[in-house]
C-alpha atoms as a PDB file:
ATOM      1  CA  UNK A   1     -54.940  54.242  33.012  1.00  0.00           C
ATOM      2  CA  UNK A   2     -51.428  55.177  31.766  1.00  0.00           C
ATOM      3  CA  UNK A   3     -50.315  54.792  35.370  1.00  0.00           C
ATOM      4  CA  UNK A   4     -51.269  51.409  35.642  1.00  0.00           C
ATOM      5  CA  UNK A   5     -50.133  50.355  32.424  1.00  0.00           C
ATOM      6  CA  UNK A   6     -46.275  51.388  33.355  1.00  0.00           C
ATOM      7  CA  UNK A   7     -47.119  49.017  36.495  1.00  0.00           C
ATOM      8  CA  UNK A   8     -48.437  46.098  34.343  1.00  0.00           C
ATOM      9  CA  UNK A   9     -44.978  46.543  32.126  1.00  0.00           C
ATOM     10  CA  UNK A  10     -42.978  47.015  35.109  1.00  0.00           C
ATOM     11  CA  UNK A  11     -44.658  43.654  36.555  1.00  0.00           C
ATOM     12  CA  UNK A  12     -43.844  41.403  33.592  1.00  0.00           C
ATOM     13  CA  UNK A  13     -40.600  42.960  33.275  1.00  0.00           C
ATOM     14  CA  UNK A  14     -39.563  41.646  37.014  1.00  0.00           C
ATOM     15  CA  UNK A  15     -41.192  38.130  36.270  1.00  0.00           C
ATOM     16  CA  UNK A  16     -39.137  37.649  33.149  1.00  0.00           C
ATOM     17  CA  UNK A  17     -35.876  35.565  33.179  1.00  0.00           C
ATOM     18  CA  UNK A  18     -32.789  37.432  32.789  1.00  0.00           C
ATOM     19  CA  UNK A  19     -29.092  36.848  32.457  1.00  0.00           C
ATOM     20  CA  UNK A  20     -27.024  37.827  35.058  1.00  0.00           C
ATOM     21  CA  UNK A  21     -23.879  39.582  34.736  1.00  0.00           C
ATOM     22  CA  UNK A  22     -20.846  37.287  34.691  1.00  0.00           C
ATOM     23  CA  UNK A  23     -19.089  39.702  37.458  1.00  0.00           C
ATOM     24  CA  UNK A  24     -21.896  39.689  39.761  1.00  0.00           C
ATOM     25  CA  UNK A  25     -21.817  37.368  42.774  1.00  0.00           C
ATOM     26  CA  UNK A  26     -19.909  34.068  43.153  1.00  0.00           C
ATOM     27  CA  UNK A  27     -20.497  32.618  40.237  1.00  0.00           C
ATOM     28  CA  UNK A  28     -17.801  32.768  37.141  1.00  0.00           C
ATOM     29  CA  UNK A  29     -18.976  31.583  33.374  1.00  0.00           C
ATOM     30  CA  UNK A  30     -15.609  29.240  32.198  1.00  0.00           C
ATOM     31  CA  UNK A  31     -14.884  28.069  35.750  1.00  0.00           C
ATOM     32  CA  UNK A  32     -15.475  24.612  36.655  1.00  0.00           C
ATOM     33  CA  UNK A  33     -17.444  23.731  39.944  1.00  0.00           C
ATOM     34  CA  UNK A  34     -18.690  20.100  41.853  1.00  0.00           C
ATOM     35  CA  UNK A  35     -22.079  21.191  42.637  1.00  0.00           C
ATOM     36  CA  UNK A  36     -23.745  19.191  45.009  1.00  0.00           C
ATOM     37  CA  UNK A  37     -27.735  20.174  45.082  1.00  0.00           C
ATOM     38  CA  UNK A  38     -30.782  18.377  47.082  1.00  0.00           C
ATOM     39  CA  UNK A  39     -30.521  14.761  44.870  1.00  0.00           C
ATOM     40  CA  UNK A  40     -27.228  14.418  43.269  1.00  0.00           C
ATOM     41  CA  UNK A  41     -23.361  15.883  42.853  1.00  0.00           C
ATOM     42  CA  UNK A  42     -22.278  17.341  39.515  1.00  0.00           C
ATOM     43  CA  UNK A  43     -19.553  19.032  37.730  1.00  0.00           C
ATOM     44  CA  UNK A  44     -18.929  20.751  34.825  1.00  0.00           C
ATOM     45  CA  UNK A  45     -17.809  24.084  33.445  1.00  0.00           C
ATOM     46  CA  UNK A  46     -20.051  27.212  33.931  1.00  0.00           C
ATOM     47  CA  UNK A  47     -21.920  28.795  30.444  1.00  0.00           C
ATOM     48  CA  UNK A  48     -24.847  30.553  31.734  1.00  0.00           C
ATOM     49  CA  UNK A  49     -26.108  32.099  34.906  1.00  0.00           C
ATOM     50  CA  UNK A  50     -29.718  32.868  34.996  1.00  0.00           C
ATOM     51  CA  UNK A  51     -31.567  34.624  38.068  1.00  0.00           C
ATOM     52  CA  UNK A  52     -33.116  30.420  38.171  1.00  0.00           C
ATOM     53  CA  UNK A  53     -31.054  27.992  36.727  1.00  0.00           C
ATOM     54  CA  UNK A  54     -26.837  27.374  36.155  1.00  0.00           C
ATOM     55  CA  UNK A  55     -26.511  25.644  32.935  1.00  0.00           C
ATOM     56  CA  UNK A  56     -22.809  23.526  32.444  1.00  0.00           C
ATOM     57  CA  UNK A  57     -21.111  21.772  29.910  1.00  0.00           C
ATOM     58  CA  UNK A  58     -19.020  18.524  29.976  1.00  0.00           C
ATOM     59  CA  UNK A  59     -20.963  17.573  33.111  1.00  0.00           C
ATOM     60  CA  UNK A  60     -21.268  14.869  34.789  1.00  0.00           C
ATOM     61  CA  UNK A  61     -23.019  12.852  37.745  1.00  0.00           C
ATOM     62  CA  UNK A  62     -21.001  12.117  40.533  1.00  0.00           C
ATOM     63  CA  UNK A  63     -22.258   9.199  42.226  1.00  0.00           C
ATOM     64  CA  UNK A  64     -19.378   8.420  44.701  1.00  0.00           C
ATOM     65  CA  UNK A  65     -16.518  10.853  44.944  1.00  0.00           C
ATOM     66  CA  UNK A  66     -15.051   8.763  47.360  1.00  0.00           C
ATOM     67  CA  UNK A  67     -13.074  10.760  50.418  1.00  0.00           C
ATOM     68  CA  UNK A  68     -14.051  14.477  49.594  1.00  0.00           C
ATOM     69  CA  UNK A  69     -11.247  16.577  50.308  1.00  0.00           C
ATOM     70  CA  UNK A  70      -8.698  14.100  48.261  1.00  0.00           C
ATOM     71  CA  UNK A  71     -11.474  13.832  45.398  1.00  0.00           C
ATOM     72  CA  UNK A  72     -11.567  18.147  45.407  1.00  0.00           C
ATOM     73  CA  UNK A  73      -7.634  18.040  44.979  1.00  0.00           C
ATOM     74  CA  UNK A  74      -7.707  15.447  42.299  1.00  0.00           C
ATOM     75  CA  UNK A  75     -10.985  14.617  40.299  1.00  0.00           C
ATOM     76  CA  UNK A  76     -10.038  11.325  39.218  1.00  0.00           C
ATOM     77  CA  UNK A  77      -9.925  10.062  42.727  1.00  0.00           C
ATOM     78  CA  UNK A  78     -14.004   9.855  42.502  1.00  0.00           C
ATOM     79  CA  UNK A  79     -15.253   6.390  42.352  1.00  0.00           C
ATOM     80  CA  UNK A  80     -18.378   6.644  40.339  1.00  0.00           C
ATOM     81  CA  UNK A  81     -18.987   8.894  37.200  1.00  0.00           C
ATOM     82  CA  UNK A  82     -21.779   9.495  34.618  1.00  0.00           C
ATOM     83  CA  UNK A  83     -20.641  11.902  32.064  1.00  0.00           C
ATOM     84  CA  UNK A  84     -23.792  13.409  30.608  1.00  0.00           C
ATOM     85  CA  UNK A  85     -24.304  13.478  26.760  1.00  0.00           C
ATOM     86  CA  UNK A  86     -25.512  17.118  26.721  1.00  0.00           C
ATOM     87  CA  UNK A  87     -25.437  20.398  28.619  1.00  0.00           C
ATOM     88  CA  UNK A  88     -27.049  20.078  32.064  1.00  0.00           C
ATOM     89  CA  UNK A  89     -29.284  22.856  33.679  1.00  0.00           C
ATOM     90  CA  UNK A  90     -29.276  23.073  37.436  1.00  0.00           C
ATOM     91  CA  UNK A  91     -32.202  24.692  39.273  1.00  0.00           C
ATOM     92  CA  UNK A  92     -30.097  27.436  41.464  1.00  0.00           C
ATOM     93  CA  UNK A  93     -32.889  26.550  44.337  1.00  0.00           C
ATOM     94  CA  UNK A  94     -32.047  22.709  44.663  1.00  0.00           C
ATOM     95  CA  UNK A  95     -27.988  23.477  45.539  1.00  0.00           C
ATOM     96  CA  UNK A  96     -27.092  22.820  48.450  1.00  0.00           C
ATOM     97  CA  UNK A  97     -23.202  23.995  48.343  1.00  0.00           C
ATOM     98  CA  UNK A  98     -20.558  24.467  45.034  1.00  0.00           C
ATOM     99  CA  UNK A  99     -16.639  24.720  44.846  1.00  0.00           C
ATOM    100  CA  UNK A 100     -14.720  25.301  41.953  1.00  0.00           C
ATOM    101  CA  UNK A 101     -12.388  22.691  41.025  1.00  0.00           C
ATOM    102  CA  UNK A 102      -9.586  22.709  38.019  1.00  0.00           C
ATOM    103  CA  UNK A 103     -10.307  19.772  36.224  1.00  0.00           C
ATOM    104  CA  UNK A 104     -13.327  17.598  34.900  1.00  0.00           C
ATOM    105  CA  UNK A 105     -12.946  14.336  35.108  1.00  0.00           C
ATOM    106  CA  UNK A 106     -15.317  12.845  32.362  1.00  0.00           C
ATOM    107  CA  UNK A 107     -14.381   9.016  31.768  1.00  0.00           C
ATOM    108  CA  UNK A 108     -17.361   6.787  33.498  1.00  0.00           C
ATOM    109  CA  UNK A 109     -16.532   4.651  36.056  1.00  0.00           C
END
């Protein structure tokens, strides 16, 4: 019986969320990224890493970002944005690819 209640604690302990250490894989809390994930493009800057979900501040919905690689050099080059009012958290299983980028462009357009 003791045996199998270590399991059973060892079992939820696994399924709970948990943080993730800032220095462990790609990710970097305070760095900005353009995700792009399954239905949209984002950006924002990084606050949280989860073992589920990203969570980002000043974000925004990139609708059109125009020609890519001259919209990665230069953020205001996209065509379309939708600054969101709050904090946005990302599923980490709906991205599709991320790069960091050095500013956030945030006026709608």
């Amino acid at each position: 019986m003791k045996d199998l209640k270590k399991m059973l604690e060892l079992l939820n302990c696994l399924s709970e969320e948990k943080d993730v250490k800032n220095d462990v894989g790609p990710w970097k809390i305070g760095e900005k990224y353009q995700i792009t994930t399954v239905t949209m493009i984002v950006t924002g800057e990084l606050t949280y890493i989860g073992d589920k979900e990203l969570v980002m501040k000043d974000a925004a919905w990139i609708a059109d970002t125009g020609r890519l690689s001259d919209s990665l050099e230069d953020q205001t080059k996209y065509n379309e944005v939708e600054p969101f009012k709050e904090d946005v958290i990302i599923g980490r299983g709906s991205i599709i690819h991320a790069t960091k980028i050095y500013y956030l462009e945030r006026n709608q357009k």
